[in-house]
PDB file of N, CA and C in Angstrom:
ATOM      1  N   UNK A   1      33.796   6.137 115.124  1.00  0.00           N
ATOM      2  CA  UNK A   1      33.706   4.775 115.609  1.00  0.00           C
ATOM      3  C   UNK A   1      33.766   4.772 117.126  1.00  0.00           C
ATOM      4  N   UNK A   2      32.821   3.773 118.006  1.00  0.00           N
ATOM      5  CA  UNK A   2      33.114   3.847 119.095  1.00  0.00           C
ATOM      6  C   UNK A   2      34.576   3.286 119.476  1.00  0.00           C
ATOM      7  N   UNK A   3      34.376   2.813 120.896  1.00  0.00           N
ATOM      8  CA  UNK A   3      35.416   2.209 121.369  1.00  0.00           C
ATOM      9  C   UNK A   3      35.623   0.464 121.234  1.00  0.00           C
ATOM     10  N   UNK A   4      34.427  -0.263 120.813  1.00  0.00           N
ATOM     11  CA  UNK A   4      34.407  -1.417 119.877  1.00  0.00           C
ATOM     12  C   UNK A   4      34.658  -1.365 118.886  1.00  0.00           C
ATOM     13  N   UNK A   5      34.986  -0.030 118.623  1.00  0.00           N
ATOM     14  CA  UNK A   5      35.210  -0.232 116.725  1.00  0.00           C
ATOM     15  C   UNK A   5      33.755  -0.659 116.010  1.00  0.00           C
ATOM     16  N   UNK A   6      32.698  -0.605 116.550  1.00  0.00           N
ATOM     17  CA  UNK A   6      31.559  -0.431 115.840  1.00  0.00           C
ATOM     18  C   UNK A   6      31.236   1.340 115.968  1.00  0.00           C
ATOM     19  N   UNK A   7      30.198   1.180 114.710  1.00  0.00           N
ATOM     20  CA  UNK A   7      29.540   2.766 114.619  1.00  0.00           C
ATOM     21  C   UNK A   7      28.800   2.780 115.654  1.00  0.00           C
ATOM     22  N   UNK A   8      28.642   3.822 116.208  1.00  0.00           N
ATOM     23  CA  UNK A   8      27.967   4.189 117.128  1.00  0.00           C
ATOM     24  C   UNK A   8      26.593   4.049 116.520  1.00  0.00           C
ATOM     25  N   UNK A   9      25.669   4.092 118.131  1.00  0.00           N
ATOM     26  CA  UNK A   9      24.058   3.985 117.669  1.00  0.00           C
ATOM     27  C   UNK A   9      23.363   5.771 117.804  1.00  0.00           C
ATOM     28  N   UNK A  10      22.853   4.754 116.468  1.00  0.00           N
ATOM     29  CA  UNK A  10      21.562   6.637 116.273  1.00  0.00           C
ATOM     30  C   UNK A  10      21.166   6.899 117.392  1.00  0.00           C
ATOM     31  N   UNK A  11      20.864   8.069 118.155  1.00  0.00           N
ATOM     32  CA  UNK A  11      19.880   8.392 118.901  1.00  0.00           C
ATOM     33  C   UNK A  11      18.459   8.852 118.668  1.00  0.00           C
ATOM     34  N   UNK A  12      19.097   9.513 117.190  1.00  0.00           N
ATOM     35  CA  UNK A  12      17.902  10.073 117.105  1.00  0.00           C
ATOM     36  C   UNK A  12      17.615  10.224 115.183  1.00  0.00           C
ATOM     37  N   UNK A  13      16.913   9.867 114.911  1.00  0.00           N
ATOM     38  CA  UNK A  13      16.309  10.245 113.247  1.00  0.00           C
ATOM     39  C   UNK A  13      15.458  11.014 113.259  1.00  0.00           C
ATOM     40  N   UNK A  14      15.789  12.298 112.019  1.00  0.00           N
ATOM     41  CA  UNK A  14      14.796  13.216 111.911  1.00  0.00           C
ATOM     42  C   UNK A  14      14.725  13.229 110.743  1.00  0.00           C
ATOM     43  N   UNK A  15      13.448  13.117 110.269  1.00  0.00           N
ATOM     44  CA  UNK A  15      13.477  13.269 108.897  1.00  0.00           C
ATOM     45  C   UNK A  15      12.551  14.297 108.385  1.00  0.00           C
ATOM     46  N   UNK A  16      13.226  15.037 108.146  1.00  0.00           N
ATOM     47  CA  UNK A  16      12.732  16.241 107.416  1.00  0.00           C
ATOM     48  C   UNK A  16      12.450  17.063 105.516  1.00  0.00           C
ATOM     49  N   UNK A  17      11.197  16.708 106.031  1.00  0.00           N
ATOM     50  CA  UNK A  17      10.119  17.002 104.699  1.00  0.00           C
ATOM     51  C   UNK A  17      10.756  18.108 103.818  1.00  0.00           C
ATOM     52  N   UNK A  18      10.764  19.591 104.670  1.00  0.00           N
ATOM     53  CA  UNK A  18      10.532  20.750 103.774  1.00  0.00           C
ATOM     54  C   UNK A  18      12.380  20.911 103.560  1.00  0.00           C
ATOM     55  N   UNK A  19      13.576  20.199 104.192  1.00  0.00           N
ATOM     56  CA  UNK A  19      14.547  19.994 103.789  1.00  0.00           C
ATOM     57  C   UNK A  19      14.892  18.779 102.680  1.00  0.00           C
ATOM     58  N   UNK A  20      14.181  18.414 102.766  1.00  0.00           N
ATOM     59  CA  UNK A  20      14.930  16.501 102.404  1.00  0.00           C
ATOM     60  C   UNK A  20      15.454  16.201 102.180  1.00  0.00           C
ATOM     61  N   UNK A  21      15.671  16.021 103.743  1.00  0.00           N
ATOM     62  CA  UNK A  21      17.078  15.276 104.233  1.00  0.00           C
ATOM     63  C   UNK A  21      16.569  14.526 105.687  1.00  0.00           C
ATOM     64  N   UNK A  22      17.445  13.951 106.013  1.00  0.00           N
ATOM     65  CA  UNK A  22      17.408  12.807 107.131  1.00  0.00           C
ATOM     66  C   UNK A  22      18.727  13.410 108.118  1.00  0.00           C
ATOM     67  N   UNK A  23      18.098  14.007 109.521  1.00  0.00           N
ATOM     68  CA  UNK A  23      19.347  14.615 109.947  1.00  0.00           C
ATOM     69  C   UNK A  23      19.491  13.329 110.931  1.00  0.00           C
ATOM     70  N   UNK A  24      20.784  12.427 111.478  1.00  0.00           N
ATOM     71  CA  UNK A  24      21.010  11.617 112.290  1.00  0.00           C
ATOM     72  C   UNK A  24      21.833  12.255 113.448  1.00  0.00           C
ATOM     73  N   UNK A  25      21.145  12.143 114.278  1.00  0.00           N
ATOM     74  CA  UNK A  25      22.446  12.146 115.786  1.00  0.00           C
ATOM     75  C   UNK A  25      22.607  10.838 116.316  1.00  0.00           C
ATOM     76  N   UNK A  26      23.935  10.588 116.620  1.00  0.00           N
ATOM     77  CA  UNK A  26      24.368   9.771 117.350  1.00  0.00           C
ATOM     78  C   UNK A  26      24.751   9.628 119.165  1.00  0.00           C
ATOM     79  N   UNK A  27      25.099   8.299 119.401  1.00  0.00           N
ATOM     80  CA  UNK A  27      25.009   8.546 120.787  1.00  0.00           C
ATOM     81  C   UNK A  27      26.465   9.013 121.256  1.00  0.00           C
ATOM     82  N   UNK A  28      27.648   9.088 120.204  1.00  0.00           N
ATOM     83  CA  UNK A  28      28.546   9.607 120.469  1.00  0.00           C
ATOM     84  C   UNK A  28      28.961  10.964 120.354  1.00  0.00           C
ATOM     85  N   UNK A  29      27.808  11.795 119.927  1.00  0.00           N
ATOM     86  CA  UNK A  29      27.413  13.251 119.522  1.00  0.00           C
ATOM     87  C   UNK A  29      27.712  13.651 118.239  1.00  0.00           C
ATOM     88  N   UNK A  30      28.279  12.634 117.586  1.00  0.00           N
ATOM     89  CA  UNK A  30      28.408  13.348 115.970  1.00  0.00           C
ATOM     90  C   UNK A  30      26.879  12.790 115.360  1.00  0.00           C
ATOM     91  N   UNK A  31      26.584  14.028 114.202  1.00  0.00           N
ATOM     92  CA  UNK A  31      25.164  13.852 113.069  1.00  0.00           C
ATOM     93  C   UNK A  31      26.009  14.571 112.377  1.00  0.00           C
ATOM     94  N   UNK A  32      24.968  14.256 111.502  1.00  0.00           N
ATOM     95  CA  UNK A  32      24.856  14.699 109.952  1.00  0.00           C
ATOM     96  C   UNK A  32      23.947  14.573 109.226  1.00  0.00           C
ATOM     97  N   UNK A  33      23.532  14.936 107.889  1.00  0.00           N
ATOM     98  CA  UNK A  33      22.506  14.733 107.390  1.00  0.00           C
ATOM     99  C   UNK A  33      22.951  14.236 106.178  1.00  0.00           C
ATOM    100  N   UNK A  34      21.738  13.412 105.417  1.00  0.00           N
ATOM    101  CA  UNK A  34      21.976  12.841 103.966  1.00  0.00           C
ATOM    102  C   UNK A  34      20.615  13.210 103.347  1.00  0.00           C
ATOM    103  N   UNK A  35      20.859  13.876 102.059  1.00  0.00           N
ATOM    104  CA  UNK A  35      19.723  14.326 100.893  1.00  0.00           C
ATOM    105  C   UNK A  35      18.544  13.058 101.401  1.00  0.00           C
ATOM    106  N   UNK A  36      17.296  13.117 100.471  1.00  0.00           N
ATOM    107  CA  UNK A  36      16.733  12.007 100.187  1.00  0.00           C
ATOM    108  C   UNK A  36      17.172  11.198  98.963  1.00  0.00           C
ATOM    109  N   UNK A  37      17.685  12.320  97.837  1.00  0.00           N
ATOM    110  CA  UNK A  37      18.355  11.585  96.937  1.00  0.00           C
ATOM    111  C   UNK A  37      18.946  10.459  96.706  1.00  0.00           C
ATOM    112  N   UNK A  38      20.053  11.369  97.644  1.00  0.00           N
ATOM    113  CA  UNK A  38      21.602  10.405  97.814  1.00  0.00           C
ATOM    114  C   UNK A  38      21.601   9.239  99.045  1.00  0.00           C
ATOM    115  N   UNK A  39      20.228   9.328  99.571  1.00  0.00           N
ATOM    116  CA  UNK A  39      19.689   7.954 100.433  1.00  0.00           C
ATOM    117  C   UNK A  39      19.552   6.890  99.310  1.00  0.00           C
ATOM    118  N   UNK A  40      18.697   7.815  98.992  1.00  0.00           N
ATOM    119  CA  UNK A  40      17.986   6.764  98.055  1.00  0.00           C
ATOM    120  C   UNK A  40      18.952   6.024  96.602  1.00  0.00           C
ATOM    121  N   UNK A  41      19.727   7.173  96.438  1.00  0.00           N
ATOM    122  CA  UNK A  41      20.810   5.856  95.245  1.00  0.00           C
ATOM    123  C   UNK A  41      21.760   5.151  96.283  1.00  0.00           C
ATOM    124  N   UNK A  42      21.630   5.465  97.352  1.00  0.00           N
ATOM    125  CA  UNK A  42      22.977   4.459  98.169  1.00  0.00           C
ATOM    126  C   UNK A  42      21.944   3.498  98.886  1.00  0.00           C
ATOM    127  N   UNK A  43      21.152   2.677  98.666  1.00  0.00           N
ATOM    128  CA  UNK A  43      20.660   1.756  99.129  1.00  0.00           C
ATOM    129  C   UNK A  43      20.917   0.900  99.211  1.00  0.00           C
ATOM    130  N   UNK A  44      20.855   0.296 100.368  1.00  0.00           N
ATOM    131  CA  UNK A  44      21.768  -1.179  99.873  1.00  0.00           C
ATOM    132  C   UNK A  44      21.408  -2.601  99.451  1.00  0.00           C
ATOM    133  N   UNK A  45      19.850  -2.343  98.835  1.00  0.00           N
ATOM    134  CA  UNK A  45      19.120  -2.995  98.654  1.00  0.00           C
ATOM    135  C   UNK A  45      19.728  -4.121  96.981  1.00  0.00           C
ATOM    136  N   UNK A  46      19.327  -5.447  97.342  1.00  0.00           N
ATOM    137  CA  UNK A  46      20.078  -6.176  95.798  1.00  0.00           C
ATOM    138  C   UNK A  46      19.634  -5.436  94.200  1.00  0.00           C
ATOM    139  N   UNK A  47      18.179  -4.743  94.767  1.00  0.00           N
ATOM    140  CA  UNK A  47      17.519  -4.176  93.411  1.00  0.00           C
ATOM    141  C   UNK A  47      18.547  -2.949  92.910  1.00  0.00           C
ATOM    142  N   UNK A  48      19.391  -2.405  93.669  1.00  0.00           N
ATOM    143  CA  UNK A  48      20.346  -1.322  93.610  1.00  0.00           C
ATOM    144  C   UNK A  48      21.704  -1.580  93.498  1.00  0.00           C
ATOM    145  N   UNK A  49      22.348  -2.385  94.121  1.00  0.00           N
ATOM    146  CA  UNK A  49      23.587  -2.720  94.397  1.00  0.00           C
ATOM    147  C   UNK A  49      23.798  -3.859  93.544  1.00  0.00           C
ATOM    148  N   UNK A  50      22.951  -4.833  93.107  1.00  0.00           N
ATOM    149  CA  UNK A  50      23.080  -6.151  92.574  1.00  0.00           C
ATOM    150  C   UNK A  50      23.145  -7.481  93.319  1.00  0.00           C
ATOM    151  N   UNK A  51      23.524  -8.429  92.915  1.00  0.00           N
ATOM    152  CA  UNK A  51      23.515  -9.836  93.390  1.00  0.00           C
ATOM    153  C   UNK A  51      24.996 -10.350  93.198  1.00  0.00           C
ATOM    154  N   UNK A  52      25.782 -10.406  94.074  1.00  0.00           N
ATOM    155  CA  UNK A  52      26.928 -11.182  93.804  1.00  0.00           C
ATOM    156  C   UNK A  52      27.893  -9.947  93.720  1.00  0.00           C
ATOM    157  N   UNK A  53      29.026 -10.490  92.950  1.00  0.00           N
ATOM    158  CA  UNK A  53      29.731  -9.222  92.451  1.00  0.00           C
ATOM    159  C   UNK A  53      30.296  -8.743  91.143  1.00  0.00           C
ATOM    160  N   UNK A  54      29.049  -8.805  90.292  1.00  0.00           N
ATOM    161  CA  UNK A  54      29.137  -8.037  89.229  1.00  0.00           C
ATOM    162  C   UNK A  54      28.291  -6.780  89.009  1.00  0.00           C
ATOM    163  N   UNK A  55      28.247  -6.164  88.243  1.00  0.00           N
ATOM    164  CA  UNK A  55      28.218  -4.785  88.159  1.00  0.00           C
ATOM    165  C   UNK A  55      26.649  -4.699  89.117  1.00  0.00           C
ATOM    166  N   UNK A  56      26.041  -3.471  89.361  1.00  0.00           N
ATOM    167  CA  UNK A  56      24.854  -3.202  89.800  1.00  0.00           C
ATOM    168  C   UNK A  56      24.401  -2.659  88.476  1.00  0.00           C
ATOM    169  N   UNK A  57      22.940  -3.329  88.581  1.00  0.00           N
ATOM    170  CA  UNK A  57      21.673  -2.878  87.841  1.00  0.00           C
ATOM    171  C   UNK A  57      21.838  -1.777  87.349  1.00  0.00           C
ATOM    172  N   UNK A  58      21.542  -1.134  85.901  1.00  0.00           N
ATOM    173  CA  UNK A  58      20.884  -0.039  85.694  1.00  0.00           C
ATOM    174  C   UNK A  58      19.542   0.594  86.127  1.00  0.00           C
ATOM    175  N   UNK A  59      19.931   1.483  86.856  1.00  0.00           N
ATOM    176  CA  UNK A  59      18.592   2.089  87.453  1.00  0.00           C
ATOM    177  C   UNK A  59      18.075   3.565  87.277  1.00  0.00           C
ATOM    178  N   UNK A  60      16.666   3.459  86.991  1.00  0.00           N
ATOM    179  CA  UNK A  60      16.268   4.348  86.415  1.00  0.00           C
ATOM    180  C   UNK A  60      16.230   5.979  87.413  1.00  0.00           C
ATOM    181  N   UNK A  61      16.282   7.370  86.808  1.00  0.00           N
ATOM    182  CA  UNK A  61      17.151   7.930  87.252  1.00  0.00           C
ATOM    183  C   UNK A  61      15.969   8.298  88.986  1.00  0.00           C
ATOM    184  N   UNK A  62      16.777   8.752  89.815  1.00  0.00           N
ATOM    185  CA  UNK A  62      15.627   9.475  90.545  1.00  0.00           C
ATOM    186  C   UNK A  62      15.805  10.390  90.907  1.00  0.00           C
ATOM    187  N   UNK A  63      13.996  10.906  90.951  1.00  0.00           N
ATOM    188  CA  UNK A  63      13.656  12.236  90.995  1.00  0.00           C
ATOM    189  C   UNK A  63      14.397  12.971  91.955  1.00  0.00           C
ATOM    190  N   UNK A  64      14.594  14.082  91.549  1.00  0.00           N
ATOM    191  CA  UNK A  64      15.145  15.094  92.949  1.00  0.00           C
ATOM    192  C   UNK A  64      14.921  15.809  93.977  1.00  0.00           C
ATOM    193  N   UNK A  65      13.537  15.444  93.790  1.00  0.00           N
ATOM    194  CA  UNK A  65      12.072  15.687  95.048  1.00  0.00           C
ATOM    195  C   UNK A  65      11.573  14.681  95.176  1.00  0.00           C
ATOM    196  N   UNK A  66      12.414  13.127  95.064  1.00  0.00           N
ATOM    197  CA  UNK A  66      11.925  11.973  96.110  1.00  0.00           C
ATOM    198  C   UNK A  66      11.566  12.709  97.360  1.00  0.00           C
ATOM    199  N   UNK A  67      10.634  12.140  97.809  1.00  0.00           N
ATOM    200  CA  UNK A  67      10.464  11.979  99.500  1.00  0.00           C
ATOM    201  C   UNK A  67      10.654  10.651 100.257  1.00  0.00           C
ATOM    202  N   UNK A  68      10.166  10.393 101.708  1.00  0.00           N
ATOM    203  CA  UNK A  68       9.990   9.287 102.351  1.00  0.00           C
ATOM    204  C   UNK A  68       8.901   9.470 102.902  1.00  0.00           C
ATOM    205  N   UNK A  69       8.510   8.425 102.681  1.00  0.00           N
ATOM    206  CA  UNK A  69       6.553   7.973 102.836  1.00  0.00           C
ATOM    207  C   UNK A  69       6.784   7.339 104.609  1.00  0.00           C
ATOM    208  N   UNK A  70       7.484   7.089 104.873  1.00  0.00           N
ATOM    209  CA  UNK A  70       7.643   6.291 106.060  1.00  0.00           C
ATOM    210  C   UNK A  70       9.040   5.487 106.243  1.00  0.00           C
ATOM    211  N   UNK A  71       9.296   5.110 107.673  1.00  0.00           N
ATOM    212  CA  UNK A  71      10.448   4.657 107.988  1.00  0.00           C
ATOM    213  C   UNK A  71       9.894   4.009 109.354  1.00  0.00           C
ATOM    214  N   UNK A  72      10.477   2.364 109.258  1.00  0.00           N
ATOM    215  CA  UNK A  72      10.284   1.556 110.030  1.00  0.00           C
ATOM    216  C   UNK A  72      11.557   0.699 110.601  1.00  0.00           C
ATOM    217  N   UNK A  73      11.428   0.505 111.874  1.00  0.00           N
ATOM    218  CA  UNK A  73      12.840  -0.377 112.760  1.00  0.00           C
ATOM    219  C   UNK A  73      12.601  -1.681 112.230  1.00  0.00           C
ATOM    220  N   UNK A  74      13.852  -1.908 111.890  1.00  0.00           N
ATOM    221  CA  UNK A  74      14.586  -3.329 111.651  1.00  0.00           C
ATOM    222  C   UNK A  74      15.481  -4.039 113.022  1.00  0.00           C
ATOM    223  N   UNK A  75      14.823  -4.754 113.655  1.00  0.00           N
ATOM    224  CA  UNK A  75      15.237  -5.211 115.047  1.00  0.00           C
ATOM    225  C   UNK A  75      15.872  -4.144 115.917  1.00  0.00           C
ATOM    226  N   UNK A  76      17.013  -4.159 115.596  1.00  0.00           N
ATOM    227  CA  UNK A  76      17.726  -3.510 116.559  1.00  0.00           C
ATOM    228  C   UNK A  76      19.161  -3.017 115.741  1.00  0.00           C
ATOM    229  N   UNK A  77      19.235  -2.682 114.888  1.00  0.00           N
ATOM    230  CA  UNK A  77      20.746  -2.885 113.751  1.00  0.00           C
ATOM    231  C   UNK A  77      20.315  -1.915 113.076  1.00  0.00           C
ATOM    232  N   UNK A  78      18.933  -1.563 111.712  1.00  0.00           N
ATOM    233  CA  UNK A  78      18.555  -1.153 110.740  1.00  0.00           C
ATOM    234  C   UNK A  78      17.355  -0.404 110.854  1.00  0.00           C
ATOM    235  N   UNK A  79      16.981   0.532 109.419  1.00  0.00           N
ATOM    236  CA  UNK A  79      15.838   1.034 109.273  1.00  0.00           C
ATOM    237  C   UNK A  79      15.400   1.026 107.865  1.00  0.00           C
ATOM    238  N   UNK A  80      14.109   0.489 107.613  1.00  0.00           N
ATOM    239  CA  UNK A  80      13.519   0.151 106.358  1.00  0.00           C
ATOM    240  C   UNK A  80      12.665   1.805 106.247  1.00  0.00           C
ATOM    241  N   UNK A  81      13.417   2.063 105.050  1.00  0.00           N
ATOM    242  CA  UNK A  81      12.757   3.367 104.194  1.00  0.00           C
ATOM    243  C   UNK A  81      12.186   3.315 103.495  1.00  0.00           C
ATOM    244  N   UNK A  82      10.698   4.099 103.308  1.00  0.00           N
ATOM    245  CA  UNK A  82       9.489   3.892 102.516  1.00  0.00           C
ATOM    246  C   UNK A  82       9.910   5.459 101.377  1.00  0.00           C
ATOM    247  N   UNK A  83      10.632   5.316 100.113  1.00  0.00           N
ATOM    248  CA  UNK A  83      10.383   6.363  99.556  1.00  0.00           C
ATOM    249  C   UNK A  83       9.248   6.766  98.754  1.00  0.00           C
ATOM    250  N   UNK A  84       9.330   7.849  98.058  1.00  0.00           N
ATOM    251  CA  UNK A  84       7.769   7.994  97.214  1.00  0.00           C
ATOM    252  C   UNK A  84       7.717   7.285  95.695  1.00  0.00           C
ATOM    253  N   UNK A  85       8.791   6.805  95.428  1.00  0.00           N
ATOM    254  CA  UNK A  85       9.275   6.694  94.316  1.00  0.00           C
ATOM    255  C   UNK A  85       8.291   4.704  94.249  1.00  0.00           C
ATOM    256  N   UNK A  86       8.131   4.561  95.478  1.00  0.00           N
ATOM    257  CA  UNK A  86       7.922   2.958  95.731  1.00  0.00           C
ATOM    258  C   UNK A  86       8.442   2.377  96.093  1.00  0.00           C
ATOM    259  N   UNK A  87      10.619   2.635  96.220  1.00  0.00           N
ATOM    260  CA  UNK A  87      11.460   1.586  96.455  1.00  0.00           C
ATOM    261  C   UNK A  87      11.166   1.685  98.090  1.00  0.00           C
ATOM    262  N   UNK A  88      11.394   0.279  98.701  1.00  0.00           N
ATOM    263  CA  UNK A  88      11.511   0.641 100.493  1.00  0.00           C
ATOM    264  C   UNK A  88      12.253  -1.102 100.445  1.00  0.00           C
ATOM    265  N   UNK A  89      12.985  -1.855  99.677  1.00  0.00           N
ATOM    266  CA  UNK A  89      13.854  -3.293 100.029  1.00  0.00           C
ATOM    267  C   UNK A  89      15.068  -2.998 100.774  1.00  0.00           C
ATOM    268  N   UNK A  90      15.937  -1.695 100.879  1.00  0.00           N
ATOM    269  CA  UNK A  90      17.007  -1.395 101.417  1.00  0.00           C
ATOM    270  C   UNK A  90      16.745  -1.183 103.384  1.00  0.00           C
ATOM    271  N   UNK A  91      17.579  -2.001 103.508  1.00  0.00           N
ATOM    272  CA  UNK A  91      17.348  -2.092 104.901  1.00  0.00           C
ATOM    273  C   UNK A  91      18.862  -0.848 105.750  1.00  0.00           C
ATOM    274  N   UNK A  92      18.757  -0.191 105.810  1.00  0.00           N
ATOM    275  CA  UNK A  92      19.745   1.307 105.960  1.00  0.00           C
ATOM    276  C   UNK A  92      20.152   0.628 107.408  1.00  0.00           C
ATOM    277  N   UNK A  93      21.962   0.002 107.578  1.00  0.00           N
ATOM    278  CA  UNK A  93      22.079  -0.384 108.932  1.00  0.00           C
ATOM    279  C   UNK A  93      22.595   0.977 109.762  1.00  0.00           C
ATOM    280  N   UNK A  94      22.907   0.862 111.333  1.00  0.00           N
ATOM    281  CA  UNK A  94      23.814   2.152 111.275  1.00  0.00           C
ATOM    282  C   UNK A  94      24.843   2.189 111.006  1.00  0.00           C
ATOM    283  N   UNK A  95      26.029   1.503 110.243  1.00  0.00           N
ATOM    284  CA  UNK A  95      26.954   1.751 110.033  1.00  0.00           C
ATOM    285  C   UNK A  95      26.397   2.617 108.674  1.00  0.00           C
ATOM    286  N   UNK A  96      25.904   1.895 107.946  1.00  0.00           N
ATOM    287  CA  UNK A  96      25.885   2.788 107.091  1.00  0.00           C
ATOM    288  C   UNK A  96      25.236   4.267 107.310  1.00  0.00           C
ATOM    289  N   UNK A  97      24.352   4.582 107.799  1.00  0.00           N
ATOM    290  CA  UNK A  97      23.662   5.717 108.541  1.00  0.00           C
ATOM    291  C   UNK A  97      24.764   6.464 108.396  1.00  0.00           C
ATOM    292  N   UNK A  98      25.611   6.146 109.634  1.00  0.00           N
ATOM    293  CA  UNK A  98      26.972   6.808 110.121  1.00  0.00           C
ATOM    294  C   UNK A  98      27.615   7.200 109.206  1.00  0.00           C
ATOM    295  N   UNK A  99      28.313   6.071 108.034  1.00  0.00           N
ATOM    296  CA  UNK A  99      28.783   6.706 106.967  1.00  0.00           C
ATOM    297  C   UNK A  99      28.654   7.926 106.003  1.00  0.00           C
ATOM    298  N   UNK A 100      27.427   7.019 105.818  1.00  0.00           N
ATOM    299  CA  UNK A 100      26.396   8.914 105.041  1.00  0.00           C
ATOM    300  C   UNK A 100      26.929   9.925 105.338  1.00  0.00           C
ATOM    301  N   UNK A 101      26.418   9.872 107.243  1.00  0.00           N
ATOM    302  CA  UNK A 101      25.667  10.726 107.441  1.00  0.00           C
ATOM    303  C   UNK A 101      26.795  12.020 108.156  1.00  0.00           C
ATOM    304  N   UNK A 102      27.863  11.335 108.681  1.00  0.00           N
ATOM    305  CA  UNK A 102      28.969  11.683 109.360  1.00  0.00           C
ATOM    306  C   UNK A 102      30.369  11.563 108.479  1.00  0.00           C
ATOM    307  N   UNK A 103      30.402  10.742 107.826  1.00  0.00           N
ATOM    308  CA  UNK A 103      32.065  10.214 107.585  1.00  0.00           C
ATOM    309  C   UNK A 103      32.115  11.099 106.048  1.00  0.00           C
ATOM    310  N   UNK A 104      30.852  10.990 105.142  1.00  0.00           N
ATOM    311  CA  UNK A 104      30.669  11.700 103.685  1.00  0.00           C
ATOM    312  C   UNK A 104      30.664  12.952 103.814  1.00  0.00           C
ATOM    313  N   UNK A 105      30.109  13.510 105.140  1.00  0.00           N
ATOM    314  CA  UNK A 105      29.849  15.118 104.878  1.00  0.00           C
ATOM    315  C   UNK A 105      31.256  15.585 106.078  1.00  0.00           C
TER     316      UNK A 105
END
């Protein structure tokens, strides 16, 4: 966490094919990386997580050679992920990034 007590900002996204994985650096020098997998079931999209607060959706399983088709900026906060699978509604903020990507591993 910075010194606002917000997550620090990405500097940099790499997303890498022949790993797949998404390595993040930050501007406070910690990275890490997250599978495409385990991107992709932690989405935080309502189709994944649900509506409200009862349970989340059953979702069907995914592959373990998902990829990402593309990745696009969400203002200034987020990044919209295009996987191969079709899902891309999860808008990935950096806190969560950070979490993944730093605080899980």
């Amino acid at each position: 966490m910075s010194e606002t007590g917000l997550s620090p900002w990405p500097t940099r996204l790499i997303f890498r094919k022949a790993a797949s994985c998404l390595h993040v650096v930050f501007e406070d020098g910690s990275e890490g990386e997250v599978s495409y997998p385990l991107l992709r079931a932690q989405s935080p999209s309502a189709e994944v997580r649900g509506h409200g607060s009862g349970p989340p959706p059953p979702q069907a399983p995914i592959p373990p050679d998902i990829t990402v088709d593309k990745a696009e900026p969400v203002g200034r906060y987020a990044v919209r992920i295009h996987f191969s699978d079709g899902h891309n509604s999860g808008l990935y903020t950096w806190a969560l990034l950070h979490s993944l990507a730093v605080q899980a591993g």
